[in-house]
C-alpha atoms as a PDB file:
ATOM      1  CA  UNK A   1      25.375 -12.833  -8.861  1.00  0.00           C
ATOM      2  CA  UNK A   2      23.690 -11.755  -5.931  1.00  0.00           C
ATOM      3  CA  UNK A   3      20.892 -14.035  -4.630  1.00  0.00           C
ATOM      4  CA  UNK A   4      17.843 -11.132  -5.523  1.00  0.00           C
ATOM      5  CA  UNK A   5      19.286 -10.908  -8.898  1.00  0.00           C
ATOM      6  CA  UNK A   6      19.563 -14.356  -9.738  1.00  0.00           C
ATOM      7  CA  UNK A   7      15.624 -14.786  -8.445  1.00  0.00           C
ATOM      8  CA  UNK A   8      15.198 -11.773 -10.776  1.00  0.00           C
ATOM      9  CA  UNK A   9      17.176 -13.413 -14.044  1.00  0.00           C
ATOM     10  CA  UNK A  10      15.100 -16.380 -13.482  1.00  0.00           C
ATOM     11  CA  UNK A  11      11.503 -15.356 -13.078  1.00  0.00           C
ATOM     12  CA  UNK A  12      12.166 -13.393 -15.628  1.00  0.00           C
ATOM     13  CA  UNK A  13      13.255 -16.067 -18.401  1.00  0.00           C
ATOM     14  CA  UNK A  14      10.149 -18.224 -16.585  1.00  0.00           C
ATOM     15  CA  UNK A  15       7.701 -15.467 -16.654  1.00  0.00           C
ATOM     16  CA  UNK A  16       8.411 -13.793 -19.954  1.00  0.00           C
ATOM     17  CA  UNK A  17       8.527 -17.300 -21.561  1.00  0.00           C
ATOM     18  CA  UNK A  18       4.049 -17.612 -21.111  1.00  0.00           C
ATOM     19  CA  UNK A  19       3.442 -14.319 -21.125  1.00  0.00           C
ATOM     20  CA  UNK A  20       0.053 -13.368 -22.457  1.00  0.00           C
ATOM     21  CA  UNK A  21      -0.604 -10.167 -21.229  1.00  0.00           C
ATOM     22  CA  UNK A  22       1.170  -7.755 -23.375  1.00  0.00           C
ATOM     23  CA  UNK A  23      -0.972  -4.688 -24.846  1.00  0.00           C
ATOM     24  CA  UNK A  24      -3.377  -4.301 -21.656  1.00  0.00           C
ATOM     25  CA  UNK A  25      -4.381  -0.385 -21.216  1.00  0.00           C
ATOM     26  CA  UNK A  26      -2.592   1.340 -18.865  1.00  0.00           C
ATOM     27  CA  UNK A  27      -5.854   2.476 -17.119  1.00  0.00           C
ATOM     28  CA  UNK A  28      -6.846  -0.627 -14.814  1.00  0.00           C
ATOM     29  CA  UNK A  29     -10.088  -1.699 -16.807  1.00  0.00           C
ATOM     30  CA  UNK A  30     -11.903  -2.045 -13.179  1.00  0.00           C
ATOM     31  CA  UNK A  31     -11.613   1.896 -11.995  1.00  0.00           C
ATOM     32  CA  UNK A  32     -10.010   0.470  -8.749  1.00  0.00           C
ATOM     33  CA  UNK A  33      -7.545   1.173  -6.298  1.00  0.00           C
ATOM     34  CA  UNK A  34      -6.095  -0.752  -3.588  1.00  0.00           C
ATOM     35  CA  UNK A  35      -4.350   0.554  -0.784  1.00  0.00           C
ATOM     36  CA  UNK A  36      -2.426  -2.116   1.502  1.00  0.00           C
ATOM     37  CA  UNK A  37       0.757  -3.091   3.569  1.00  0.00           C
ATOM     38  CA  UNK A  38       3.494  -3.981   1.928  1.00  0.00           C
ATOM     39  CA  UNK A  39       3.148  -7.141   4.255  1.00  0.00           C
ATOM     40  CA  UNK A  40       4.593 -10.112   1.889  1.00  0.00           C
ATOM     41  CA  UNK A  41       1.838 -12.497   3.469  1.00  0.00           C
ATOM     42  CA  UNK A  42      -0.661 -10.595   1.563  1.00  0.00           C
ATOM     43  CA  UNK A  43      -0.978 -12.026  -1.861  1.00  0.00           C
ATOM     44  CA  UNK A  44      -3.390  -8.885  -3.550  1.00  0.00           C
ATOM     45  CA  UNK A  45      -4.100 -10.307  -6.885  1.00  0.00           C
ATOM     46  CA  UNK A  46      -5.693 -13.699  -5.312  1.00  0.00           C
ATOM     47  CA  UNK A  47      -6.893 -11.889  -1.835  1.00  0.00           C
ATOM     48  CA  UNK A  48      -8.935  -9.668  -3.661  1.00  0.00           C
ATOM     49  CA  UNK A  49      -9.966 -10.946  -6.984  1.00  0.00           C
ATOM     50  CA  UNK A  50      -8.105  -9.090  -9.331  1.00  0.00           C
ATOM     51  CA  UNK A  51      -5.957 -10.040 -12.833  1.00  0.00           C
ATOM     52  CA  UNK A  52      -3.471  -8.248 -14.383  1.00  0.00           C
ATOM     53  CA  UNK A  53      -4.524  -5.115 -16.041  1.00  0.00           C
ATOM     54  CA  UNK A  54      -7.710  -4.790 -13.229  1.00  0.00           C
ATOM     55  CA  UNK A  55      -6.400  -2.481 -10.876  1.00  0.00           C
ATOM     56  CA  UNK A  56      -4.062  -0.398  -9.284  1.00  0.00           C
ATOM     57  CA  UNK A  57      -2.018  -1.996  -6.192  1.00  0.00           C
ATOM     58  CA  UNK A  58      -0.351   0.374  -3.990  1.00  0.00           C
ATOM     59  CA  UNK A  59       1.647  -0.760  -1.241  1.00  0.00           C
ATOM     60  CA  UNK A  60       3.535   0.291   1.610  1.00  0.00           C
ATOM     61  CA  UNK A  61       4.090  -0.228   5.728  1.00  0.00           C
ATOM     62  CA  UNK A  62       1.187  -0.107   7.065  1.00  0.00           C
ATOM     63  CA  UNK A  63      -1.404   0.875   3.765  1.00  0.00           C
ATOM     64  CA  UNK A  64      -1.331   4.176   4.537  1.00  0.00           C
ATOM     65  CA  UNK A  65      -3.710   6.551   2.850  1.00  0.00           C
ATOM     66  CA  UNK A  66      -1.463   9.324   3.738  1.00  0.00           C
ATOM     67  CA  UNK A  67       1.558   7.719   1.832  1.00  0.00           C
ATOM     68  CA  UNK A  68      -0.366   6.622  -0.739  1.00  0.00           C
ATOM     69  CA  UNK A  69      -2.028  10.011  -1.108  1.00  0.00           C
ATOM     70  CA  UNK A  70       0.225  11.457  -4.520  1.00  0.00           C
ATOM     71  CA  UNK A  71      -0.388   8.080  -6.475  1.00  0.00           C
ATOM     72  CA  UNK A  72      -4.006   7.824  -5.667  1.00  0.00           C
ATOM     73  CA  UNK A  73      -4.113  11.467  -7.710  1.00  0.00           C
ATOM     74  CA  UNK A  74      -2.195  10.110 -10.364  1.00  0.00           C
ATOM     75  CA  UNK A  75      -4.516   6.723 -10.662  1.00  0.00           C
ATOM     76  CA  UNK A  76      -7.466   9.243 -10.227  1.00  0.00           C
ATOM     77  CA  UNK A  77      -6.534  12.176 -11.926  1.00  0.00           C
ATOM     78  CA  UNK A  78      -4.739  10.988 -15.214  1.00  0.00           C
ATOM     79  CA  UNK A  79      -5.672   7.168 -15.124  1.00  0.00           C
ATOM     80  CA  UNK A  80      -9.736   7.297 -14.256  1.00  0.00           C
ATOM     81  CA  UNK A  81     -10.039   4.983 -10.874  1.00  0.00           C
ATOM     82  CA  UNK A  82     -13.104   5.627  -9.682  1.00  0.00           C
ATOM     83  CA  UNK A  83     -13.187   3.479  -6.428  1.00  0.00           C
ATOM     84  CA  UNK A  84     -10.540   2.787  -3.233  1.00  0.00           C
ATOM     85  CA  UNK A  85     -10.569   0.031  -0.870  1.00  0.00           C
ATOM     86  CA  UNK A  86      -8.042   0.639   1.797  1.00  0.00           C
ATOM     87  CA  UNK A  87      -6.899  -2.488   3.528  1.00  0.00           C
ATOM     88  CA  UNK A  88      -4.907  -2.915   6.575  1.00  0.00           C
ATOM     89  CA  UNK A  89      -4.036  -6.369   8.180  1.00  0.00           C
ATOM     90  CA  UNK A  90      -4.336  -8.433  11.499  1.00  0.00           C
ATOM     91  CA  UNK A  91      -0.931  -8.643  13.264  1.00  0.00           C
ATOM     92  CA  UNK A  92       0.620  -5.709  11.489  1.00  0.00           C
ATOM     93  CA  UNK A  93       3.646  -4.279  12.483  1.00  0.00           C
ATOM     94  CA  UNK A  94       2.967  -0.871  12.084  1.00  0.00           C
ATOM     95  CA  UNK A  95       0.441  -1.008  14.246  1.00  0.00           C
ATOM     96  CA  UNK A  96       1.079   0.885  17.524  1.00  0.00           C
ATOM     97  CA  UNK A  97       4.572   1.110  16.532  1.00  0.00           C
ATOM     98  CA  UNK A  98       6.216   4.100  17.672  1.00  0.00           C
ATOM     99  CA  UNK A  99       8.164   7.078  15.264  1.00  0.00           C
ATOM    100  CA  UNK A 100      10.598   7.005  18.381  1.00  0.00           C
ATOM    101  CA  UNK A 101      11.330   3.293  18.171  1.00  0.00           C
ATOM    102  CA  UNK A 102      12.134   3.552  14.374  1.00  0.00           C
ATOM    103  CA  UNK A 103      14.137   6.856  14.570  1.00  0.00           C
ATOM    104  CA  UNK A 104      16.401   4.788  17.692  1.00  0.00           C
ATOM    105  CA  UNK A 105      16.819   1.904  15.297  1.00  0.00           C
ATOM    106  CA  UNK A 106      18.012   4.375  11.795  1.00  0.00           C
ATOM    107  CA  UNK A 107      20.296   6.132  14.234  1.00  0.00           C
ATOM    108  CA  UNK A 108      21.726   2.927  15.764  1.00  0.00           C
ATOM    109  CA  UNK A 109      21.694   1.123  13.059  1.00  0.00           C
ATOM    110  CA  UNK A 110      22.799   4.207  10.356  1.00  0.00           C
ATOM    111  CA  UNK A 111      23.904   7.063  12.152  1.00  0.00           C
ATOM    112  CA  UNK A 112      23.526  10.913  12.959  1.00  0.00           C
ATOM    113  CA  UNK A 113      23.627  11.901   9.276  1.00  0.00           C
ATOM    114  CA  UNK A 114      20.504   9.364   8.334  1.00  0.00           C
ATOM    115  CA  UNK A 115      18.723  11.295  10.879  1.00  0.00           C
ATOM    116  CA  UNK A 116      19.517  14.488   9.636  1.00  0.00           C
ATOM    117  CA  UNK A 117      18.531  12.973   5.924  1.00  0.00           C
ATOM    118  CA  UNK A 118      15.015  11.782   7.285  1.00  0.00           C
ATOM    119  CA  UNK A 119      14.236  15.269   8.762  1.00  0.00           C
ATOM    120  CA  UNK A 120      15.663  17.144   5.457  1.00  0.00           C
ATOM    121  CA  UNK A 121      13.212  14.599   3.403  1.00  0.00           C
ATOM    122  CA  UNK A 122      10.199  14.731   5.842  1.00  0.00           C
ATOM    123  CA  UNK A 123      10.302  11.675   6.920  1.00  0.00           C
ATOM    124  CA  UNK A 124       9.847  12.277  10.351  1.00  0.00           C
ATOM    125  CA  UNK A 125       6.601  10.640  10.996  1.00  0.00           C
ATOM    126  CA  UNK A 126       6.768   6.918   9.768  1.00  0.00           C
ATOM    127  CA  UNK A 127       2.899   6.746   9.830  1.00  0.00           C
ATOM    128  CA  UNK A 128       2.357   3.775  12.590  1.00  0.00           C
ATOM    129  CA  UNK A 129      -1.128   2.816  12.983  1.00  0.00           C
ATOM    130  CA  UNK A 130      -2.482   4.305  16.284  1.00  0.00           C
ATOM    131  CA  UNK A 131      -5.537   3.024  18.189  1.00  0.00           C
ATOM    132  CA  UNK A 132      -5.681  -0.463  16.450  1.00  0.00           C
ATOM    133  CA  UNK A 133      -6.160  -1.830  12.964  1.00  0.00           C
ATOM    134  CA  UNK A 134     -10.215  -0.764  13.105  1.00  0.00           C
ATOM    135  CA  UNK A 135      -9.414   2.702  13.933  1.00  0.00           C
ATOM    136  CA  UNK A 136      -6.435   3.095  11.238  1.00  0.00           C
ATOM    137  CA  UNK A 137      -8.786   1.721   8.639  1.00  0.00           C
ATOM    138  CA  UNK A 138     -11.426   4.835   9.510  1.00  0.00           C
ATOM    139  CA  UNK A 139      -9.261   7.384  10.331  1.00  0.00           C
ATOM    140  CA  UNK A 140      -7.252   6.490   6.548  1.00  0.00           C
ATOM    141  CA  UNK A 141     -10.956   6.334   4.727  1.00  0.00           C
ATOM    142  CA  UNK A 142     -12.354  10.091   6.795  1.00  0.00           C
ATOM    143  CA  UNK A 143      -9.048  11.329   5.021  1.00  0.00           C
ATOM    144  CA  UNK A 144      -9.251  10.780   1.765  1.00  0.00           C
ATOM    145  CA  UNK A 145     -12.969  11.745   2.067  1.00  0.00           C
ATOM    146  CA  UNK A 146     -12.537  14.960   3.598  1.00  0.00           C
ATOM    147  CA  UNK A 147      -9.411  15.492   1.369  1.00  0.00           C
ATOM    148  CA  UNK A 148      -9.412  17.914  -1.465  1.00  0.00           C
ATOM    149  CA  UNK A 149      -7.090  16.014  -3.463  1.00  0.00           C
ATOM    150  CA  UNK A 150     -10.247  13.071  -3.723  1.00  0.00           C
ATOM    151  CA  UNK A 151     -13.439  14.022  -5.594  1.00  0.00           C
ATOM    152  CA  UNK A 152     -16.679  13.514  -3.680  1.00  0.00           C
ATOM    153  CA  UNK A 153     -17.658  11.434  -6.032  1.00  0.00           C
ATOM    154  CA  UNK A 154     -15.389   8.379  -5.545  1.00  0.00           C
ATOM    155  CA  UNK A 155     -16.346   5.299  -3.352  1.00  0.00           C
ATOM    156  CA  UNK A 156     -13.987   4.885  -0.712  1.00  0.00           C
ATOM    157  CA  UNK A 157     -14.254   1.689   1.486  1.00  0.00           C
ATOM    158  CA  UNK A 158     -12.227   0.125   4.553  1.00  0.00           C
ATOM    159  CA  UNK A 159     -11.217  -3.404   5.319  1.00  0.00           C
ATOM    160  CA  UNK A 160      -9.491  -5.519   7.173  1.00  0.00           C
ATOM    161  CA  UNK A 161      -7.313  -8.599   5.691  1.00  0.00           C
ATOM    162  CA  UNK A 162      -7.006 -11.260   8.184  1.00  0.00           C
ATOM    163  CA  UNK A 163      -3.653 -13.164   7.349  1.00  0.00           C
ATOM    164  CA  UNK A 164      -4.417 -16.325   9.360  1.00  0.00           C
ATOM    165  CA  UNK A 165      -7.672 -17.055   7.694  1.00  0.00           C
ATOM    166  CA  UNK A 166      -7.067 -14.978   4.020  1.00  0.00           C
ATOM    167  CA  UNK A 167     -10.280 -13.758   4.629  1.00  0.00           C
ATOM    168  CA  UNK A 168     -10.925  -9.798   4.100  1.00  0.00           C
ATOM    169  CA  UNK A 169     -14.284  -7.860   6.236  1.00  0.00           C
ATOM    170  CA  UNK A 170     -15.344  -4.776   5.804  1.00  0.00           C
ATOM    171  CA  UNK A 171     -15.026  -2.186   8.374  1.00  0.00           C
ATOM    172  CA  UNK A 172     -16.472   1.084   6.559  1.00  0.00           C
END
């Protein structure tokens, strides 16, 4: 057994042996919506205050609003969330990372036809955070604010999580 699914076989038994939150609603009961990196030094649940069942989590390189974009409709649209925090990190890697850099690495590292894949899928621009961690945090809150995909009526805040200290300030 591979080392992931042995972790996976195990937590499981561990897990599934106290669990006590079966039945919650599949609406988060708070009406929130987090958007953050997929940075594994970011635990959300205890960085932000939130239990099971409280709020949709959605993570990925860099908490990008963009790429978060078609489940924050879903959340909003079909599950009620009402608010969105989006929350990048200090020493991210995504910040100021060139598309160039990560297209040289998938075509070292994978080949001509990978790059031919991530143009026929769109993935051409990898989302890096340009002009700092401040400026990503505003430029991913004016978007979903000027989007039309976002009601008006939704509060939409930014933040920064600082992963030496744990401590999280707002920026907008």
């Amino acid at each position: 057994m591979s080392t992931l699914k042995d972790h996976i076989a195990k937590a499981s038994e561990r897990y599934s042996g106290t669990f006590k939150n079966g039945g919650l609603k599949s609406p988060p009961s708070r009406h929130f919506i987090f958007v953050t990196c997929m940075d594994a030094r970011i635990d959300t649940h205890a960085a932000f205050g939130i239990g099971p069942g409280e709020a949709h989590v959605i993570r990925n390189a860099g908490g990008s609003a963009a790429d978060a974009l078609r489940s924050i409709v879903i959340s909003q649209q079909l599950l009620g969330t009402r608010e969105v925090a989006i929350i990048k990190h200090t020493k991210c890697g995504m910040d100021g990372l060139p598309n160039e850099m990560v297209h040289a690495t998938v075509l070292k590292n994978l080949g001509i036809e990978a790059i031919g894949e991530l143009k026929t899928r769109n993935m051409i621009d990898f989302l890096p955070v340009g002009g700092g961690i401040t400026h990503g945090v505003k430029e991913d809150v004016k978007l979903l604010k000027t989007s039309s995909l976002v009601p008006r009526d939704i509060e939409i805040t930014g933040w920064i999580y600082d992963v030496d200290s744990g401590a999280t300030t707002r920026v907008c």
